[in-house]
C-alpha atoms as a PDB file:
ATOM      1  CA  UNK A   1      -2.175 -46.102  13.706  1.00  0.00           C
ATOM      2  CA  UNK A   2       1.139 -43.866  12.985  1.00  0.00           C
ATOM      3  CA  UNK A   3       2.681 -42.550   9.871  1.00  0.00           C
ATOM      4  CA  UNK A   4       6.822 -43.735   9.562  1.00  0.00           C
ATOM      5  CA  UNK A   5       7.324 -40.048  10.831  1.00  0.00           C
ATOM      6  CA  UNK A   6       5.569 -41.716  14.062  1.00  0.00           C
ATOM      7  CA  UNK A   7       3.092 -38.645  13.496  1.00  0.00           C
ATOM      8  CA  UNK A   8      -0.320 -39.834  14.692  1.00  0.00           C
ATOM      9  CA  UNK A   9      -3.335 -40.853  11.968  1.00  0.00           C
ATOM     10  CA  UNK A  10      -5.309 -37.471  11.784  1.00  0.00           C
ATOM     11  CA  UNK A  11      -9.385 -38.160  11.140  1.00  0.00           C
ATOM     12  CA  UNK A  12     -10.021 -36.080   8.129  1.00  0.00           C
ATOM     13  CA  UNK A  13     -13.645 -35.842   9.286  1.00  0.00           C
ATOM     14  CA  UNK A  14     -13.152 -34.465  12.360  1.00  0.00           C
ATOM     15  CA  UNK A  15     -10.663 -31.646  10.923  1.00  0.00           C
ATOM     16  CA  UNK A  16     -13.647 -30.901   8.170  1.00  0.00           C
ATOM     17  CA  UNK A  17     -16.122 -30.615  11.032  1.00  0.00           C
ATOM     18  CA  UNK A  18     -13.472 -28.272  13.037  1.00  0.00           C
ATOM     19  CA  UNK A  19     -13.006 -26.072  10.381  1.00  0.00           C
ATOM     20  CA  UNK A  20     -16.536 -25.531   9.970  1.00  0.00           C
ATOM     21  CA  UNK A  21     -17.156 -24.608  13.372  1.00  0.00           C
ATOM     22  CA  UNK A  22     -16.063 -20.745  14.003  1.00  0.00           C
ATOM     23  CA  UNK A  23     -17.532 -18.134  15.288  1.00  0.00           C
ATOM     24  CA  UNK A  24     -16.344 -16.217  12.617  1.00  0.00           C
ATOM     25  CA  UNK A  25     -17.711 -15.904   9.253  1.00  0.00           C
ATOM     26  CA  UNK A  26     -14.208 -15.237   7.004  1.00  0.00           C
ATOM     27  CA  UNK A  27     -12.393 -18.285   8.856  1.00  0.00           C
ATOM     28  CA  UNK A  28     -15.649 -20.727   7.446  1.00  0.00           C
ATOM     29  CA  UNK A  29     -15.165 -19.382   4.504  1.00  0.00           C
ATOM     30  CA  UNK A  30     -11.077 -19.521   4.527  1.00  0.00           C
ATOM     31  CA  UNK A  31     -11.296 -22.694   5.528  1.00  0.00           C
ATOM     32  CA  UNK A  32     -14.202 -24.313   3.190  1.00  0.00           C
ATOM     33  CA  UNK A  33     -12.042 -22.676   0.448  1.00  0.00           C
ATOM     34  CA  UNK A  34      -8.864 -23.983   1.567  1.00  0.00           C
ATOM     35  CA  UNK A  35     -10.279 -27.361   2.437  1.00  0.00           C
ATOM     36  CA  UNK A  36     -11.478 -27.826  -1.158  1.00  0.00           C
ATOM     37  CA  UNK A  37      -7.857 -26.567  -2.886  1.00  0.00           C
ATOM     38  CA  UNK A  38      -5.563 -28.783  -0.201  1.00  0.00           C
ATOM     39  CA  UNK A  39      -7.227 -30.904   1.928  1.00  0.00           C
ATOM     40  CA  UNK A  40      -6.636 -34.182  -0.172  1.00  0.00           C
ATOM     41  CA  UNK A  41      -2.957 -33.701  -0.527  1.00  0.00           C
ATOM     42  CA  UNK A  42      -2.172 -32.634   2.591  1.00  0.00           C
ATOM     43  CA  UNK A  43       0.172 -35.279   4.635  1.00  0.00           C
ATOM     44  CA  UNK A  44       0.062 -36.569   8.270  1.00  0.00           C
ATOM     45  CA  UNK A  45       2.306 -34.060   9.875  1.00  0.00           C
ATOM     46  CA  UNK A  46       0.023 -31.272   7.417  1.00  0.00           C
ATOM     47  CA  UNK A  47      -3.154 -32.276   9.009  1.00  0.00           C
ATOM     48  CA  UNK A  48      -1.225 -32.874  12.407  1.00  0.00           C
ATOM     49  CA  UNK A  49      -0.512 -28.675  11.973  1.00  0.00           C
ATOM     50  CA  UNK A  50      -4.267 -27.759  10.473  1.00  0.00           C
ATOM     51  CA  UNK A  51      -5.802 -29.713  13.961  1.00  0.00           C
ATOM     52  CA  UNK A  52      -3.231 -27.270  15.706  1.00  0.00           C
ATOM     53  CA  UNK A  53      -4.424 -24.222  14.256  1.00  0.00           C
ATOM     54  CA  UNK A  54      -8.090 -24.771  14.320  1.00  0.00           C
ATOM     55  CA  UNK A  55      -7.856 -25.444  17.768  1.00  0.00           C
ATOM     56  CA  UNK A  56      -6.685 -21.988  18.612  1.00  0.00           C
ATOM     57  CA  UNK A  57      -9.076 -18.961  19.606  1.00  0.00           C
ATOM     58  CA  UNK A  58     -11.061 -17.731  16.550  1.00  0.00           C
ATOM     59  CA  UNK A  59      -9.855 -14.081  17.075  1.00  0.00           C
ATOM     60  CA  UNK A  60      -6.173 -15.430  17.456  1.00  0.00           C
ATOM     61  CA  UNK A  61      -6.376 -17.822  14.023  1.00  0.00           C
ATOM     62  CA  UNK A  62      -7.969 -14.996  12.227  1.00  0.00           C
ATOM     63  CA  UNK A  63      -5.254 -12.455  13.328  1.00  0.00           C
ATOM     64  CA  UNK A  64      -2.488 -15.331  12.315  1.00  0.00           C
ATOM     65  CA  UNK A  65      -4.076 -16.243   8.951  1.00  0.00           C
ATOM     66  CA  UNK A  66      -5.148 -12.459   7.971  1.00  0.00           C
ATOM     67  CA  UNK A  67      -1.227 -11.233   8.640  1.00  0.00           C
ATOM     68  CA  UNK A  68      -2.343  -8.791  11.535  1.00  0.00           C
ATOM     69  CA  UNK A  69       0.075 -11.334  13.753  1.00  0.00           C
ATOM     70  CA  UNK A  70       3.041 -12.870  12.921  1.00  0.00           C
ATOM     71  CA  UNK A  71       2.773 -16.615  13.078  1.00  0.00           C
ATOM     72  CA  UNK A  72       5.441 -17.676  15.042  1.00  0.00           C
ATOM     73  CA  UNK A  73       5.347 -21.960  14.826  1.00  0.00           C
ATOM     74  CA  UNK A  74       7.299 -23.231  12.445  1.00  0.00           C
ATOM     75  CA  UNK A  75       5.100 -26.361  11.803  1.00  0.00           C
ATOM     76  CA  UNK A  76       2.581 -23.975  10.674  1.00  0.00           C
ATOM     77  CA  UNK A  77       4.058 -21.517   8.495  1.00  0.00           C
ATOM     78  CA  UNK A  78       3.557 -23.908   5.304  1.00  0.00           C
ATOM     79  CA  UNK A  79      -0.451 -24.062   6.208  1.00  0.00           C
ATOM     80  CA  UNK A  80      -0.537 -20.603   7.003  1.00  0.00           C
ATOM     81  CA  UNK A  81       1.062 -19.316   3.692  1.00  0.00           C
ATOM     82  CA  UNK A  82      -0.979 -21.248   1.636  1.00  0.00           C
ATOM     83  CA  UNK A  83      -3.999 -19.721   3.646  1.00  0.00           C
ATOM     84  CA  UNK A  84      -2.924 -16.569   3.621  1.00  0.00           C
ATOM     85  CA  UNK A  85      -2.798 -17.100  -0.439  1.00  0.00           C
ATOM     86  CA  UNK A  86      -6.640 -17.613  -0.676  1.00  0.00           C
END
């Protein structure tokens, strides 16, 4: 099933259970906190970037969402901003 932006359906569960997953402490609690703010109104090409980013390395997604490295995709400068804002 595809959005009209032919942007693949996203399972919501899955992206909960991914961002619960890290090795890290901070990016479980980023995340939960983030989750519970956004998560609802986020769109298909949103969630489509949030899969992206909590696939990456838990050392490389911290240093992206904590501002010690500049995040350089575009489709995730929106998620990572409103991260980055807590």
């Amino acid at each position: 099933m595809e959005d009209e932006g032919n942007t693949p359906t996203i399972n919501r569960g899955r992206l909960r259970w991914l961002a619960s997953r890290h090795a890290l402490l901070e990016l479980d609690i980023l995340f939960d906190r983030f989750l519970d703010a956004h998560f609802d109104r986020l769109n298909q090409s949103e969630l489509s970037a949030l899969q992206e980013l909590l696939l990456l390395e838990d050392h490389d997604l911290w240093a992206i969402v904590s501002g010690r490295k500049e995040c350089t995709e575009v489709r995730w400068k929106e998620l990572v901003k409103l991260l980055r804002a807590g």
